[in-house]
N, C-alpha and C. Protein backbone atom coordinates (compact mmCIF):
# COMPACT_ATOMS: atom_id res chain seq x y z
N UNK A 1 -13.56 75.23 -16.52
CA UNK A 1 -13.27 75.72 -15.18
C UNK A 1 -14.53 75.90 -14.35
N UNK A 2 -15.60 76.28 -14.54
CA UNK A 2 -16.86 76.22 -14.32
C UNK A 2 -17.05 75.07 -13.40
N UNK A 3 -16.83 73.88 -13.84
CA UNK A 3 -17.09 72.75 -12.86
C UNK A 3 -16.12 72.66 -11.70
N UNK A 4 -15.25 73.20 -11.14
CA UNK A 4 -14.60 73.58 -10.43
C UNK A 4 -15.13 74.25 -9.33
N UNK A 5 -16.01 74.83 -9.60
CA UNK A 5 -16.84 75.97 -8.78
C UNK A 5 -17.53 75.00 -8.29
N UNK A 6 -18.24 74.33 -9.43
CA UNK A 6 -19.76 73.40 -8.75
C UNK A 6 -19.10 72.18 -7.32
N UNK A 7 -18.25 71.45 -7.86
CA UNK A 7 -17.38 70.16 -7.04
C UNK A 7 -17.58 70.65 -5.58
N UNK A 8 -17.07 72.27 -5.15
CA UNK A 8 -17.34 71.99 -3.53
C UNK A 8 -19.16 72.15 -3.13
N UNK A 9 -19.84 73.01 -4.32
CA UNK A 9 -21.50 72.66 -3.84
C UNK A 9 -21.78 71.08 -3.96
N UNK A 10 -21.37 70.46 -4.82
CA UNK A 10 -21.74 68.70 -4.73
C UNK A 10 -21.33 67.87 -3.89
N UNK A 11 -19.94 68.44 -3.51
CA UNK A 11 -19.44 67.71 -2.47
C UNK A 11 -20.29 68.17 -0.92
N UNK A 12 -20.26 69.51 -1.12
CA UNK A 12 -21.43 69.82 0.55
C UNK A 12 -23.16 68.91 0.23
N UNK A 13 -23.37 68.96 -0.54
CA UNK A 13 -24.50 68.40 -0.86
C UNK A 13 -24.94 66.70 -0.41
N UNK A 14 -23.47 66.62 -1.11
CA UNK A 14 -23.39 64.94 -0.46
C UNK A 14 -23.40 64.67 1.34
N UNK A 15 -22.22 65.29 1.64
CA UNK A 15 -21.95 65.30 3.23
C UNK A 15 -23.24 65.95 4.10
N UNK A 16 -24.03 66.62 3.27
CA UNK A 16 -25.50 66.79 3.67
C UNK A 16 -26.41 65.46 3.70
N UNK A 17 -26.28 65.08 2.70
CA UNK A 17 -27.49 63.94 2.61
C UNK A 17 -26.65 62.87 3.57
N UNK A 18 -25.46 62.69 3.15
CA UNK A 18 -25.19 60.97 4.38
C UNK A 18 -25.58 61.59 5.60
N UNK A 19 -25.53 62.88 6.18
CA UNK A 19 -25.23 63.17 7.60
C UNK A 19 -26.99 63.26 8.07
N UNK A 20 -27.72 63.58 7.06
CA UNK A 20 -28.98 63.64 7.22
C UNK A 20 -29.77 61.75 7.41
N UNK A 21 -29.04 60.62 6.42
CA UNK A 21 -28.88 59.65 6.92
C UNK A 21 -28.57 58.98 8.54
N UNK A 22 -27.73 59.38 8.63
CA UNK A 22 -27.23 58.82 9.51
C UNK A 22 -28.08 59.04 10.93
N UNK A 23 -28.11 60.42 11.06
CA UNK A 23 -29.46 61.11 12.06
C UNK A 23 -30.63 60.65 11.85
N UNK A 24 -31.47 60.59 10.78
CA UNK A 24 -32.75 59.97 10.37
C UNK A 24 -32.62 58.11 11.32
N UNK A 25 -31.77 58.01 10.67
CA UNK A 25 -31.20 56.25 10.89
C UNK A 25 -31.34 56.08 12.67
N UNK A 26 -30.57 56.86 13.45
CA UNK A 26 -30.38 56.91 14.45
C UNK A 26 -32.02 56.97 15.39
N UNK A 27 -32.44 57.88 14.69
CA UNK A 27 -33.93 58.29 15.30
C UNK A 27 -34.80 57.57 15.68
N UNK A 28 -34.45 56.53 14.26
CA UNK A 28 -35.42 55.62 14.05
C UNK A 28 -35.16 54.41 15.32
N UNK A 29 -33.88 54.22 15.08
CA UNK A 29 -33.22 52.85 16.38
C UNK A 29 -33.81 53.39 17.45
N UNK A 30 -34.43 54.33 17.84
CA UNK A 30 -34.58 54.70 19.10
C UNK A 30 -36.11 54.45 19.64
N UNK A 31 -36.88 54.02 18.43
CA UNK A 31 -37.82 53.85 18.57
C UNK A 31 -38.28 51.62 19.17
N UNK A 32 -36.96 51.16 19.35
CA UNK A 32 -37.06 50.23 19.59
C UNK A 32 -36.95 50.39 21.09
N UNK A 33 -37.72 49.19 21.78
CA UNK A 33 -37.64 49.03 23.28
C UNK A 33 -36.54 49.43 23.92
N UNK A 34 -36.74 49.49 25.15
CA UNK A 34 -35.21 49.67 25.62
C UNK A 34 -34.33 47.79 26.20
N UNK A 35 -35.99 47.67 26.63
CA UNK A 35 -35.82 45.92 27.34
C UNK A 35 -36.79 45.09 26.88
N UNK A 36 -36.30 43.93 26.80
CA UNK A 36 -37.21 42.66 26.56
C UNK A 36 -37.02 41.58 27.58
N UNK A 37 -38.00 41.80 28.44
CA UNK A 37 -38.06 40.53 29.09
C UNK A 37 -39.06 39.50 29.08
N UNK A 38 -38.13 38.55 29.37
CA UNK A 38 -38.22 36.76 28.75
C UNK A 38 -38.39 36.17 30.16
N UNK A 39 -39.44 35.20 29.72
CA UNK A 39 -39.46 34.19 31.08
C UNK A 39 -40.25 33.08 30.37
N UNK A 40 -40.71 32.12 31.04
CA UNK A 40 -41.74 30.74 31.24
C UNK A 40 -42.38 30.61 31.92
N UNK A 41 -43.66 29.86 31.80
CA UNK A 41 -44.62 29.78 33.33
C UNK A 41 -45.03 28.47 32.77
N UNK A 42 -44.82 27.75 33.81
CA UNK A 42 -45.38 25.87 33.46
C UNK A 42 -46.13 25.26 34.73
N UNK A 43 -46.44 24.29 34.58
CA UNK A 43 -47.58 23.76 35.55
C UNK A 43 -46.39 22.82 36.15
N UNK A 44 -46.46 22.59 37.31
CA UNK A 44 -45.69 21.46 38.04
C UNK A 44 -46.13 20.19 38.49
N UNK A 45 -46.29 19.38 37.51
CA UNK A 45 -47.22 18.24 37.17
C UNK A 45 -46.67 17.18 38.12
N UNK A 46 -45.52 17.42 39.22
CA UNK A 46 -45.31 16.67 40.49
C UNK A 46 -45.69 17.22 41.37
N UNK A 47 -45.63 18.63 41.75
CA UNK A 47 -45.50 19.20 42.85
C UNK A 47 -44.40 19.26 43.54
N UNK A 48 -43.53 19.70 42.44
CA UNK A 48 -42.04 18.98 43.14
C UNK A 48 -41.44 20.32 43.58
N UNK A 49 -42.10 21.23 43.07
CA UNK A 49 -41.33 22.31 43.16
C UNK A 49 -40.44 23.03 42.50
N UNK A 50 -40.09 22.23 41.71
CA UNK A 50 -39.23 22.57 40.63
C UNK A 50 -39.35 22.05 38.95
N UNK A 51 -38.88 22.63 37.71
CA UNK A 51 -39.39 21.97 36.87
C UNK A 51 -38.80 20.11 36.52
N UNK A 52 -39.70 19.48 35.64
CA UNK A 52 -38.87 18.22 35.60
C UNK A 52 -39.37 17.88 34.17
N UNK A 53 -39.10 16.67 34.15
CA UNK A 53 -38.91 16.31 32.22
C UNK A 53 -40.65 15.88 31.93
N UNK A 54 -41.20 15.85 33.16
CA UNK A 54 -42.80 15.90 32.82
C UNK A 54 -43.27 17.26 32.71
N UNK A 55 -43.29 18.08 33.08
CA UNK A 55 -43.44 19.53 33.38
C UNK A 55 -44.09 20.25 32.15
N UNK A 56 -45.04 20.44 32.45
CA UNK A 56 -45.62 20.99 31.14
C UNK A 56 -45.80 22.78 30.85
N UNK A 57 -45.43 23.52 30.13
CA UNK A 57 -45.39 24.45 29.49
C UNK A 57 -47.09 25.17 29.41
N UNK A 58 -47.40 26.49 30.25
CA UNK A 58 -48.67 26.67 29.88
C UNK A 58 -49.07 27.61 29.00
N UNK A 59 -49.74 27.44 28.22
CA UNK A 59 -50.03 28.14 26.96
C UNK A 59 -51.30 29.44 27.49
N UNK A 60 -51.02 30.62 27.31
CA UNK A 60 -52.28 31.71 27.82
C UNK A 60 -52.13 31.76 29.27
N UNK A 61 -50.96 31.84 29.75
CA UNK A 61 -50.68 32.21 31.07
C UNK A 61 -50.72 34.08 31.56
N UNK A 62 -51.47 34.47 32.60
CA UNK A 62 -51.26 35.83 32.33
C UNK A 62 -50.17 36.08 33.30
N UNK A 63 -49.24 37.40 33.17
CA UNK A 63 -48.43 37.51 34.04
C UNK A 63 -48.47 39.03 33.61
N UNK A 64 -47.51 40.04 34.80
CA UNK A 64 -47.59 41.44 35.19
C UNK A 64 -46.20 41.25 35.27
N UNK A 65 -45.63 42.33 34.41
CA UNK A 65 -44.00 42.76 35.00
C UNK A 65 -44.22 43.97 36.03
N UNK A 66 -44.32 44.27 37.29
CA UNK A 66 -43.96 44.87 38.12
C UNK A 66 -43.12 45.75 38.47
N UNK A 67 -42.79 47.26 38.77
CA UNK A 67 -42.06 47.83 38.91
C UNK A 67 -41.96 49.26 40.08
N UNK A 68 -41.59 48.88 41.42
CA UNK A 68 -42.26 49.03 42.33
C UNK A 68 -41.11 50.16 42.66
N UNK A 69 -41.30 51.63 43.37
CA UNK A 69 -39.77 52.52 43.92
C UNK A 69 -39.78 51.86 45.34
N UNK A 70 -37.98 51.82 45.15
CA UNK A 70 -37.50 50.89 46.25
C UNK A 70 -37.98 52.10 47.07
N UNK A 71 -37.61 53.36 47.20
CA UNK A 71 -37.78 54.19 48.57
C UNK A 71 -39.41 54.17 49.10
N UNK A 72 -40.27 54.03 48.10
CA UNK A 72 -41.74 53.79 49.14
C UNK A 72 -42.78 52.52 48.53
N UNK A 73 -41.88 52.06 47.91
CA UNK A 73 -42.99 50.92 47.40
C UNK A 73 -44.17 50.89 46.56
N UNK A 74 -44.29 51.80 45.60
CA UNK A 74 -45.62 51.97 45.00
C UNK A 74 -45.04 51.81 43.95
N UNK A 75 -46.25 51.08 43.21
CA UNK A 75 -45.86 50.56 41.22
C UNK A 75 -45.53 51.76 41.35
N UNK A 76 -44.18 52.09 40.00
CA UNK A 76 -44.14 53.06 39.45
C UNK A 76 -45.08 52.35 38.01
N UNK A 77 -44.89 51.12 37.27
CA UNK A 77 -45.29 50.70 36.20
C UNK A 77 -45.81 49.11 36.25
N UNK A 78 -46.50 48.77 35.58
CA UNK A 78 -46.92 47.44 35.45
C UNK A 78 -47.45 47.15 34.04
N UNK A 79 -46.97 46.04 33.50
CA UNK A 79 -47.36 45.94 31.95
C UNK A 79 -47.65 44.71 32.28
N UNK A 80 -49.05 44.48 31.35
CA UNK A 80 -49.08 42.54 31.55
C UNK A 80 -48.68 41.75 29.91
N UNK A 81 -48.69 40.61 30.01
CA UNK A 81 -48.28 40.01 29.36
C UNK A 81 -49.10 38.62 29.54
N UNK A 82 -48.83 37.44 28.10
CA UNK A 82 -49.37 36.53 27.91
C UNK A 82 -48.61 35.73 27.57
N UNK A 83 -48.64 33.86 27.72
CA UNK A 83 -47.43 33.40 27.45
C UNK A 83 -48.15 32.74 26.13
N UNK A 84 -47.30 32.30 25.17
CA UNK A 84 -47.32 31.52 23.97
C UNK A 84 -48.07 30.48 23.79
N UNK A 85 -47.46 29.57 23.24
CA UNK A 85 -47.62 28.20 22.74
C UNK A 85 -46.79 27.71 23.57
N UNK A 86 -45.42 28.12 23.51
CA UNK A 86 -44.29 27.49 23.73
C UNK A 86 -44.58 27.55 25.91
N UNK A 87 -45.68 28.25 26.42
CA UNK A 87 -45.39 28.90 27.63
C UNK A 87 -44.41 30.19 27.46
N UNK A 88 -44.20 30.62 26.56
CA UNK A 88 -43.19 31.80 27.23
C UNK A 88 -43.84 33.24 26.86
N UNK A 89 -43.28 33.87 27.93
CA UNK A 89 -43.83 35.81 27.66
C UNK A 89 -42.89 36.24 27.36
N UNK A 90 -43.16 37.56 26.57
CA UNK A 90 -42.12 38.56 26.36
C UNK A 90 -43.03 39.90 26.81
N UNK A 91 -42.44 40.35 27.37
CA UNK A 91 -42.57 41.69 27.71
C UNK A 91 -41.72 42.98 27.25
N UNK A 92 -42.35 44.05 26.27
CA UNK A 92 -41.30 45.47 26.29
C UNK A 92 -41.77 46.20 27.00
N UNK A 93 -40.45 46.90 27.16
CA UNK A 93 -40.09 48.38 27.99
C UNK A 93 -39.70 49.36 27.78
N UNK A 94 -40.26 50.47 27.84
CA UNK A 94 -39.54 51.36 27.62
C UNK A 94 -38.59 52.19 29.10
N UNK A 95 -37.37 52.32 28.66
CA UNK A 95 -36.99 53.37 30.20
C UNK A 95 -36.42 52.53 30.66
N UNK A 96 -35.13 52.89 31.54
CA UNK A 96 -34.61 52.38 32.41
C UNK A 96 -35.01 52.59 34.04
N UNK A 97 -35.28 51.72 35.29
CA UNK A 97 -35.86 51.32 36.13
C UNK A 97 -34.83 51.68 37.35
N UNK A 98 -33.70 52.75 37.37
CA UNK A 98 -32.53 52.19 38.26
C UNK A 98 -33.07 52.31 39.88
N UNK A 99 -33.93 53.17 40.35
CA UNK A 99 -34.42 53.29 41.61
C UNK A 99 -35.96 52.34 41.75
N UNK A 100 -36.12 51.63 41.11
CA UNK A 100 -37.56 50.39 41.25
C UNK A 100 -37.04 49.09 41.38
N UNK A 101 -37.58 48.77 41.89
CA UNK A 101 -37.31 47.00 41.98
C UNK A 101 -38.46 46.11 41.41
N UNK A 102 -37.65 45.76 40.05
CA UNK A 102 -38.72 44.86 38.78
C UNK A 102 -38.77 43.43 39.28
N UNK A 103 -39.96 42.97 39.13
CA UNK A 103 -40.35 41.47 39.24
C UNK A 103 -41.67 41.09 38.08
N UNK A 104 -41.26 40.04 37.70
CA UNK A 104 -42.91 39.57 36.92
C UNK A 104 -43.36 38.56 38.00
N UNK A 105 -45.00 38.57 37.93
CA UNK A 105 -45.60 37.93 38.68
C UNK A 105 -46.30 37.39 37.82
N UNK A 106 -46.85 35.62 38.94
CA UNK A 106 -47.74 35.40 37.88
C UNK A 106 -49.03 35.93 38.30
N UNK A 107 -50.27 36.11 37.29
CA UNK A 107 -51.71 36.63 37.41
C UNK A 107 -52.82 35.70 37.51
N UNK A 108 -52.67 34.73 36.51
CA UNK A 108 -53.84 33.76 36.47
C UNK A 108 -53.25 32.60 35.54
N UNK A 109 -53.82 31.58 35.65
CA UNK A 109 -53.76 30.14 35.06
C UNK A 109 -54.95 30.00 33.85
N UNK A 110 -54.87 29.59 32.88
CA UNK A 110 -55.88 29.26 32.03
C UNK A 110 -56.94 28.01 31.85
N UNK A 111 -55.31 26.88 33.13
CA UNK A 111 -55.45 25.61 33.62
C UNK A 111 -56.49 25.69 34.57
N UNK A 112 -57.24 24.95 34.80
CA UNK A 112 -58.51 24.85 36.37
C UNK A 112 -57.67 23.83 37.21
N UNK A 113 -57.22 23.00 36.69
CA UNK A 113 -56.46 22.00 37.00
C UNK A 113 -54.90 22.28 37.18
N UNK A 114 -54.70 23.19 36.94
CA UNK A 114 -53.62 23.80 37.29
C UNK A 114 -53.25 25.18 37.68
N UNK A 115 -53.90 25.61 39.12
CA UNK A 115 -54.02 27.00 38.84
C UNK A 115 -53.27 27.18 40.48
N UNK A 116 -52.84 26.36 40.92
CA UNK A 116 -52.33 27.20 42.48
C UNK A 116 -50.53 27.36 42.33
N UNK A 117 -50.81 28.66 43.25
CA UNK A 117 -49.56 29.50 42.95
C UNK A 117 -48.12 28.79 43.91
N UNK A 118 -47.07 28.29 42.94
CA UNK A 118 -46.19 28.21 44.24
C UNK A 118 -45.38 28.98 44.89
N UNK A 119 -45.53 29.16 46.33
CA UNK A 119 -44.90 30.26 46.97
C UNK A 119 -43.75 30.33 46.56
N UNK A 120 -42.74 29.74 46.51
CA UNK A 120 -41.61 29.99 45.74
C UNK A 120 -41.43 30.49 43.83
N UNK A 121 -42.63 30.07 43.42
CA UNK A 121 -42.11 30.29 42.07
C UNK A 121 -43.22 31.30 41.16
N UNK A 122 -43.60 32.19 42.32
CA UNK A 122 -45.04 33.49 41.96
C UNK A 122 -44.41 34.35 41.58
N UNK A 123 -43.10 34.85 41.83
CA UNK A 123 -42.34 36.12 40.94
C UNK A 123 -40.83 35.85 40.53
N UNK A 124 -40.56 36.61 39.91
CA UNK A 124 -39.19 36.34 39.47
C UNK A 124 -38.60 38.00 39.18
N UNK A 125 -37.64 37.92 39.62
CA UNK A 125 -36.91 39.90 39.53
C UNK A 125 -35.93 39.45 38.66
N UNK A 126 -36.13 40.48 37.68
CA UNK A 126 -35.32 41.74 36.84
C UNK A 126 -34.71 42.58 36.78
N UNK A 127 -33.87 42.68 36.52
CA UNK A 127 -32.82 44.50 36.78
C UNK A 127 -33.01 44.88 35.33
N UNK A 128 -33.36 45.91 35.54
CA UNK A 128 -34.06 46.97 34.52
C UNK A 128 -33.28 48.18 33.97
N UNK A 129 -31.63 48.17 34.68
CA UNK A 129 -30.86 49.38 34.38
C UNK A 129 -29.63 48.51 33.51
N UNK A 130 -28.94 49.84 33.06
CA UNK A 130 -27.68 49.33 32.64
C UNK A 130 -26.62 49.73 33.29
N UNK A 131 -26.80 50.05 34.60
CA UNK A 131 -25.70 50.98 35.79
C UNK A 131 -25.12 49.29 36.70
N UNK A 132 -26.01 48.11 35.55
CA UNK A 132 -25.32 46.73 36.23
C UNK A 132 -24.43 45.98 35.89
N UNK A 133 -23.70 46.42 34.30
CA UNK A 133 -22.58 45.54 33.33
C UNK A 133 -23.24 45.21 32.74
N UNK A 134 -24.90 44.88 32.52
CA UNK A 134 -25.36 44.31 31.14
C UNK A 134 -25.75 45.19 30.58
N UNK A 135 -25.05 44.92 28.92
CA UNK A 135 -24.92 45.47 28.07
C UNK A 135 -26.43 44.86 27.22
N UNK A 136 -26.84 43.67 26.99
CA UNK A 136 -27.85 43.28 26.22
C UNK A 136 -29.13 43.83 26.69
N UNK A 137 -30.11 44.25 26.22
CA UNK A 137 -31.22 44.36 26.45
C UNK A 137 -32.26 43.28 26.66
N UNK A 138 -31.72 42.36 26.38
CA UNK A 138 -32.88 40.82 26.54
C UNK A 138 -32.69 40.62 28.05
N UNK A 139 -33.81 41.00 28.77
CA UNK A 139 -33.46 40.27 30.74
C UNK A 139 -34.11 38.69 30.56
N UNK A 140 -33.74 37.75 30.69
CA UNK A 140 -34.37 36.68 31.06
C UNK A 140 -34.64 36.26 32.63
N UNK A 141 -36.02 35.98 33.21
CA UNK A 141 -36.50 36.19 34.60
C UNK A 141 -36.88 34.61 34.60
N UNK A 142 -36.30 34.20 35.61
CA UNK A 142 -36.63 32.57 36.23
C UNK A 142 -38.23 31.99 36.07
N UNK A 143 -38.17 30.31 35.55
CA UNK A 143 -39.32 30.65 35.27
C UNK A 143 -40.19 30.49 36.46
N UNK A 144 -41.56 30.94 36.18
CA UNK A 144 -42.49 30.80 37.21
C UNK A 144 -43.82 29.70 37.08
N UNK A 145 -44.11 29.07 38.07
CA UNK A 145 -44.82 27.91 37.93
C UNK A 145 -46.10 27.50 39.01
N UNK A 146 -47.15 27.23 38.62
CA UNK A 146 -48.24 26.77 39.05
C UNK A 146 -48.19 25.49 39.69
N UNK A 147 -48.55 24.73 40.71
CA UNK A 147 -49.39 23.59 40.87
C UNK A 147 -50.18 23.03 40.63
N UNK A 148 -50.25 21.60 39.83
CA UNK A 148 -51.22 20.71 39.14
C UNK A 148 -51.95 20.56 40.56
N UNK A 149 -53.28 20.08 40.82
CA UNK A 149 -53.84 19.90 41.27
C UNK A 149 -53.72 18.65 42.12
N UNK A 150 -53.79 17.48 41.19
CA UNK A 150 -53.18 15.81 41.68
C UNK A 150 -52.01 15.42 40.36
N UNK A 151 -50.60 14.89 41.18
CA UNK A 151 -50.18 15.00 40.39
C UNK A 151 -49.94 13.52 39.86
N UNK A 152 -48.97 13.37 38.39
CA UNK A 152 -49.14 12.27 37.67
C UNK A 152 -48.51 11.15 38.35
N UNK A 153 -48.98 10.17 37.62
CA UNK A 153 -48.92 8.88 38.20
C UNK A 153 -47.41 8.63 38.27
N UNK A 154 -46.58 9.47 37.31
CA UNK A 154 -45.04 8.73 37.21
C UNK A 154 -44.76 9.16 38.11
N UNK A 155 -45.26 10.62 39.00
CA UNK A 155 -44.11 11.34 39.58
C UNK A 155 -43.58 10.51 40.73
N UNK A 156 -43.90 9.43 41.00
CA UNK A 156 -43.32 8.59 42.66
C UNK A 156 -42.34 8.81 42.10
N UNK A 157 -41.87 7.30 40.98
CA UNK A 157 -41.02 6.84 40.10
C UNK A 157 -39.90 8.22 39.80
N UNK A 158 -40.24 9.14 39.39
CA UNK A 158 -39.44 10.29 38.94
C UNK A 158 -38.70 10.73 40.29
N UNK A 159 -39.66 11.42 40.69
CA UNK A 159 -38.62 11.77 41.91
C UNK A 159 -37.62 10.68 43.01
N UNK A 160 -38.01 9.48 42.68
CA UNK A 160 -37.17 9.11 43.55
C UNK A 160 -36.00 8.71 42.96
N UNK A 161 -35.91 9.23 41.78
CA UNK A 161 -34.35 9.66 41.01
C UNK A 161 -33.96 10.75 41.45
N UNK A 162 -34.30 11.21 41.96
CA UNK A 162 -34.02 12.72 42.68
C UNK A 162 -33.74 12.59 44.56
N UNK A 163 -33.91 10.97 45.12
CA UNK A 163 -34.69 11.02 46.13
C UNK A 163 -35.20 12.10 46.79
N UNK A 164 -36.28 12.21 46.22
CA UNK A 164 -36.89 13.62 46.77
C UNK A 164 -38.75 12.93 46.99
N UNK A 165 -38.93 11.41 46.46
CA UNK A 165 -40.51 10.65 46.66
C UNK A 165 -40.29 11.19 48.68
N UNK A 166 -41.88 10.74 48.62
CA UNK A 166 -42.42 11.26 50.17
C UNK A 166 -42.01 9.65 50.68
N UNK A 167 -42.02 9.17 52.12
CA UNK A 167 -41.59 8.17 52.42
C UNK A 167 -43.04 6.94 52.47
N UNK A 168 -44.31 8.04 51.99
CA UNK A 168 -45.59 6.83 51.72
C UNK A 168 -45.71 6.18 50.96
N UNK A 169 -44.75 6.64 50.15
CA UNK A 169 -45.14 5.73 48.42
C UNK A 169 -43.90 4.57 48.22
């Protein structure tokens, strides 16, 4: 009869330790980002403006995720970042952003030969809250892209699959 007595201390004992699990467990998840944002930065080896099947991927690109309060405009935050092999950055975050307006910019080229900014493709915005329906934490931001200097010899040929060649060539 003795063990009778013990069964409800073993049984509290147990519902101690999972519950002490489960909290420990929890603590820990929290220590992961809140956001990851994803982008590309490539050189525009036409000048086309847009990317194309020549388009090359730049490796050691610097870029700034940006995070500016919509009511007066001053960074609240800025983290920089570097792109890959592949061209791509990842950036973490901690915190949700709901009164800032996030953009990554690009910073610098690694290219000499490829280092001018196109006005269209120098930032790319992010929404940084979850007060928007996304549920995932991965933001992926449009990519952003440089100007080759002179561009390649195919690009007549290319773009005028696009007709988008200039009318000199």
């Amino acid at each position: 009869m003795a063990w009778l007595r013990i069964l409800p201390a073993t049984t509290a004992a147990i519902l101690f330790y999972i519950l002490f699990y489960v909290v420990a467990g929890t603590a820990v998840a929290t220590d992961a980002p809140d956001y990851l944002v994803q982008g590309r930065v490539y050189c525009d080896t036409c000048r086309a403006g847009f990317e194309t099947n020549v388009t090359e991927y730049i490796k050691g690109a610097k870029v700034r995720l940006e995070c500016k309060h919509f009511g007066t405009g001053n960074v609240e935050r800025a983290i920089d970042g570097v792109t890959d092999e592949t061209g791509t950055y990842k950036i973490e975050l901690k915190d949700s952003h709901v009164e800032d307006i996030c953009e990554v910019v690009l910073v610098e080229s690694p290219l000499a030969n490829c280092a001018e900014v196109q006005a269209s493709r120098d930032r790319a915005r992010v929404v940084l809250t979850r007060d928007d329906g996304i549920c995932d934490n991965l933001r992926l931001a449009n990519p952003l892209g440089y100007f080759k200097d002179v561009p390649l010899p195919v690009c007549g040929a290319l773009l005028k699959q696009f007709t988008l060649a200039d009318d000199d060539e």
